[in-house]
N, C-alpha and C. Protein backbone atom coordinates (compact mmCIF):
# COMPACT_ATOMS: atom_id res chain seq x y z
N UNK A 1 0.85 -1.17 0.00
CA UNK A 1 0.00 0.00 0.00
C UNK A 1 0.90 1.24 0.00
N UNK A 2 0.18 2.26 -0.56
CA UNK A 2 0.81 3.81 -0.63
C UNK A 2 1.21 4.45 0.28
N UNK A 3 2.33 4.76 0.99
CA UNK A 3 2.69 5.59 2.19
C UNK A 3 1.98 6.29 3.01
N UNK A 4 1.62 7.25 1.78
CA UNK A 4 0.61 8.78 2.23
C UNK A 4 -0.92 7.85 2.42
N UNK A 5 -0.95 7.05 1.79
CA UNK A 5 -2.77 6.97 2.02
C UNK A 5 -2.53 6.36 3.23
N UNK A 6 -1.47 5.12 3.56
CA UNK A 6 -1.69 4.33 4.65
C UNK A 6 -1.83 5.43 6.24
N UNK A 7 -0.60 6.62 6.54
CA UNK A 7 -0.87 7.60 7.15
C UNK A 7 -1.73 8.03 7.25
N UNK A 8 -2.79 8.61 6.20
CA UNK A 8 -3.74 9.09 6.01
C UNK A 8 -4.98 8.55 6.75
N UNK A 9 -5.11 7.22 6.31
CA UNK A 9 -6.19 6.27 6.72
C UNK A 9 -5.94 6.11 8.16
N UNK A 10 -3.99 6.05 8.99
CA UNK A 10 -4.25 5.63 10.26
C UNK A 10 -4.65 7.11 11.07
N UNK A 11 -4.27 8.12 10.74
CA UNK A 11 -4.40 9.22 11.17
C UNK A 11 -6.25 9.01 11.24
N UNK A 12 -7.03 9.60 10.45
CA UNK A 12 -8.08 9.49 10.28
C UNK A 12 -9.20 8.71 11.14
N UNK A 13 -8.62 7.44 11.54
CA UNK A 13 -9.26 6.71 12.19
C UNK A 13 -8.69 6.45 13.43
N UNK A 14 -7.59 7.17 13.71
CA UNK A 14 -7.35 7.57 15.01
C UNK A 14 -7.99 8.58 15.43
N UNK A 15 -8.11 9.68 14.88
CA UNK A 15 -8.45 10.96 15.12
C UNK A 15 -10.00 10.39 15.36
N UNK A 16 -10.69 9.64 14.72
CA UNK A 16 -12.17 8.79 15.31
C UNK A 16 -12.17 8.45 16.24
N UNK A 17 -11.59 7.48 16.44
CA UNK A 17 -11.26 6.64 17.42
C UNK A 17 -11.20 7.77 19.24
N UNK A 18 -10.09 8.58 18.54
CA UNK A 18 -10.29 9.40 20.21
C UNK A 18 -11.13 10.44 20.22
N UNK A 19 -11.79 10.87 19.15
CA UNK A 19 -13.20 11.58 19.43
C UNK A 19 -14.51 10.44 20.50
N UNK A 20 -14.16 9.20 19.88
CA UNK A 20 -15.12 8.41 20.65
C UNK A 20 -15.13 8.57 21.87
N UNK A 21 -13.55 8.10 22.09
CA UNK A 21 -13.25 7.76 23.51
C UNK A 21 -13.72 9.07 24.29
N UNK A 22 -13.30 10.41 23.87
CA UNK A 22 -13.50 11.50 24.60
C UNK A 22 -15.46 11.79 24.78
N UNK A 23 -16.10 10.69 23.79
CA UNK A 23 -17.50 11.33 24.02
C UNK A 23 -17.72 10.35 25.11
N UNK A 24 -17.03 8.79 25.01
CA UNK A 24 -17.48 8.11 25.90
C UNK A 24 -17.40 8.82 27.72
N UNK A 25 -16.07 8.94 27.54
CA UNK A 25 -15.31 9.94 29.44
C UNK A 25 -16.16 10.80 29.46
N UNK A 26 -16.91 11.49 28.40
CA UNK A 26 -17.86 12.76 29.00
C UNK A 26 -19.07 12.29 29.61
N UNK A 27 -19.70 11.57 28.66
CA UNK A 27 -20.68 10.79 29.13
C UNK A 27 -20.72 9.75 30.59
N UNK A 28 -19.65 9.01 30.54
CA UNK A 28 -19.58 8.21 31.42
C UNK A 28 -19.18 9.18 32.71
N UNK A 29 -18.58 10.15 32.75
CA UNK A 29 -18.48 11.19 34.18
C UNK A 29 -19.58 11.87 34.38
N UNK A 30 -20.74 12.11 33.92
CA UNK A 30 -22.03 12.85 34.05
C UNK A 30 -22.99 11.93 34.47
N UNK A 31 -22.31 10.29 34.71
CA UNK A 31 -23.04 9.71 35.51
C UNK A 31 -23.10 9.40 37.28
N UNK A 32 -24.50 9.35 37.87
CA UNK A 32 -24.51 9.31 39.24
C UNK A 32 -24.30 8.17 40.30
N UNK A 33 -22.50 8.18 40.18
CA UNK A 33 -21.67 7.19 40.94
C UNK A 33 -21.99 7.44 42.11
N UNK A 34 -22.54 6.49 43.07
CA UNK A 34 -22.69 6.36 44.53
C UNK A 34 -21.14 6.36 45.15
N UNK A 35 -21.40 6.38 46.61
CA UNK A 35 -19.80 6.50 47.40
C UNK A 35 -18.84 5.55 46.80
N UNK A 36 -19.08 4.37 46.51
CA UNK A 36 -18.45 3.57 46.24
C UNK A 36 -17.94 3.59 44.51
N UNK A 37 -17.86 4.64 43.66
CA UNK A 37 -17.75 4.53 42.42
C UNK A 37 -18.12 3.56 41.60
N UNK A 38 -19.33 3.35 41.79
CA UNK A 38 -20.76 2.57 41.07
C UNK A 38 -22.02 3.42 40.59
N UNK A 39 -22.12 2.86 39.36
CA UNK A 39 -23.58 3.12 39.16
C UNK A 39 -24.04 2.21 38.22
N UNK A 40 -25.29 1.88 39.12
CA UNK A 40 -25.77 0.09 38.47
C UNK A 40 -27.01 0.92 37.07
N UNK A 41 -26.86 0.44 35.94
CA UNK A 41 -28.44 0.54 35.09
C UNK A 41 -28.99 -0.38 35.86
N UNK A 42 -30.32 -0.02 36.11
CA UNK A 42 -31.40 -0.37 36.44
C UNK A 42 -31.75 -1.31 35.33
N UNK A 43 -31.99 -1.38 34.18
CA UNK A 43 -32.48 -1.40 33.14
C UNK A 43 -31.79 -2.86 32.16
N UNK A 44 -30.53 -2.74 32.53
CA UNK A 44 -29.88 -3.44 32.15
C UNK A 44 -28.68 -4.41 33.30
N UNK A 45 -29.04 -3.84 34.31
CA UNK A 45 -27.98 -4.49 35.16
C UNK A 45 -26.67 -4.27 35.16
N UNK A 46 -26.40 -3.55 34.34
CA UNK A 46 -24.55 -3.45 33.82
C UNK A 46 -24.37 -2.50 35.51
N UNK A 47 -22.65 -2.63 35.78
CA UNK A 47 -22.20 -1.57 36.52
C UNK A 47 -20.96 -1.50 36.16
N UNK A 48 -21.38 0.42 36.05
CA UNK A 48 -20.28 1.04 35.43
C UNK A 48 -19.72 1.70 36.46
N UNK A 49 -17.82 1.52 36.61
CA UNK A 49 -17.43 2.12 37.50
C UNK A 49 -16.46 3.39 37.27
N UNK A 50 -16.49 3.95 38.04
CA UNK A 50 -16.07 5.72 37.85
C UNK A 50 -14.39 5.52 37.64
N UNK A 51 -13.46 4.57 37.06
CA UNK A 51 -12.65 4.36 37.17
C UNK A 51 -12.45 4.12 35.40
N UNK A 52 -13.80 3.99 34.90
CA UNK A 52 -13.52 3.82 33.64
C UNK A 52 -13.68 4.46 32.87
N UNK A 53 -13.74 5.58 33.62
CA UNK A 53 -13.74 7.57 32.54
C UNK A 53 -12.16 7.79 32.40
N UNK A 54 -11.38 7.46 33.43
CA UNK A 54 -9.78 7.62 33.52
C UNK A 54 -9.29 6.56 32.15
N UNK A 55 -9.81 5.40 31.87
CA UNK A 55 -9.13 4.39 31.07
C UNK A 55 -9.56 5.34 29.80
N UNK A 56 -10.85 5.64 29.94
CA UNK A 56 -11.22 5.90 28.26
C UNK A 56 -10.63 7.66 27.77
N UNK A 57 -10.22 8.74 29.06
CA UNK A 57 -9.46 9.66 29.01
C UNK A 57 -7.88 9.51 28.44
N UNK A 58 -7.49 8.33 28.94
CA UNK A 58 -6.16 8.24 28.26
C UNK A 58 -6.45 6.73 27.26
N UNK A 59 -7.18 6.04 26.67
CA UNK A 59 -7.24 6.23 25.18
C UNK A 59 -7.33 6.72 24.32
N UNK A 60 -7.92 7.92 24.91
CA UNK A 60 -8.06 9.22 23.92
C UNK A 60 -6.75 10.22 23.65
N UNK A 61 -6.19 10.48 24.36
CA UNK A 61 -4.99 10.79 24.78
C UNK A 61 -4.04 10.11 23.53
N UNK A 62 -4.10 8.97 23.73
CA UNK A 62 -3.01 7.91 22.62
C UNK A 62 -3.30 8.07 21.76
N UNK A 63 -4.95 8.13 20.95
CA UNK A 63 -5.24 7.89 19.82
C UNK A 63 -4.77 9.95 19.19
N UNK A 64 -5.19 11.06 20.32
CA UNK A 64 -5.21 11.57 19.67
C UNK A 64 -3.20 11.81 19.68
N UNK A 65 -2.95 11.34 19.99
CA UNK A 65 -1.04 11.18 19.89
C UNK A 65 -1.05 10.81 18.45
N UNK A 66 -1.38 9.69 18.45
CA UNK A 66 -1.42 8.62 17.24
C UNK A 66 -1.49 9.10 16.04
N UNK A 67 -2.77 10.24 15.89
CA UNK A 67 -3.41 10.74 15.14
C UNK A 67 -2.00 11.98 14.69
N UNK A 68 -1.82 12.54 15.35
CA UNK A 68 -1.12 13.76 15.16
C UNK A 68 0.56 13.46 14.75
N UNK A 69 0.93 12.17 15.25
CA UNK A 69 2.20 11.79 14.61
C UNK A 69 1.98 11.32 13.32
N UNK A 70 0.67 10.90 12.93
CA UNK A 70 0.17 10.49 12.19
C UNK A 70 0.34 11.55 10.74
N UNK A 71 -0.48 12.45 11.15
CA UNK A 71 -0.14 13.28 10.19
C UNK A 71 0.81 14.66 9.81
N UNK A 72 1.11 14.69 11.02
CA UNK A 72 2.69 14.86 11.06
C UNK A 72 3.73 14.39 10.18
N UNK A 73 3.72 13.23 10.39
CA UNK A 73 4.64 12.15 9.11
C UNK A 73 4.02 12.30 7.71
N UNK A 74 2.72 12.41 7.75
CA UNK A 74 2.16 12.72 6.27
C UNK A 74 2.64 14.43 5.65
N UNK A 75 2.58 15.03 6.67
CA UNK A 75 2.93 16.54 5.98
C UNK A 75 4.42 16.34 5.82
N UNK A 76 5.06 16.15 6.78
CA UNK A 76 6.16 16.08 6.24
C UNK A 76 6.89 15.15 5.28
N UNK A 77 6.52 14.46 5.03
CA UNK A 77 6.17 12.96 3.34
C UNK A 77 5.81 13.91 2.32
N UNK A 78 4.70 15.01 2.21
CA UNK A 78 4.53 15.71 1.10
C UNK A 78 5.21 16.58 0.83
N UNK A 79 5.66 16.91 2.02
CA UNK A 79 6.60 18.65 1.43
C UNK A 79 8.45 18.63 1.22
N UNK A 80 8.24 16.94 1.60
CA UNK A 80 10.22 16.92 1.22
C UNK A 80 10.26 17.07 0.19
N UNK A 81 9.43 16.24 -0.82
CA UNK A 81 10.08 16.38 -2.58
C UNK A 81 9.72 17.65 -3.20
């Protein structure tokens, strides 16, 4: 595969990737964790713990790293020649 597109494509879907993560940490911190950093759905039974806004804050973090070395290496790939 092509240099620039492969950059392109990982950049791109990094730069997705940690938009997610950052909607997930927003979302998931605007929820109402009891003392114990729990909060059960009712609805579904799941429990989500307040420990997993920190994991999905620094995936986002990496991806948007990822993203920016990402195209970083692509600008500078176009403008050597």
């Amino acid at each position: 595969m092509n240099a620039p597109i492969t950059k392109f494509i990982i950049g791109i879907l990094s730069a997705m990737l940690s938009i997610a993560f950052t909607r997930l940490a927003i979302a998931y911190s605007q929820l109402p964790f009891n003392s114990e950093g729990r909060y059960v759905d009712a609805g579904s039974g799941i429990v989500f713990h307040q420990q997993s806004v920190l994991a999905f804050i620094l995936a986002a973090i990496i991806f948007l790293f990822t993203a920016s070395i990402s195209f970083w290496r692509l600008w500078k790939y176009t403008h050597e020649k």
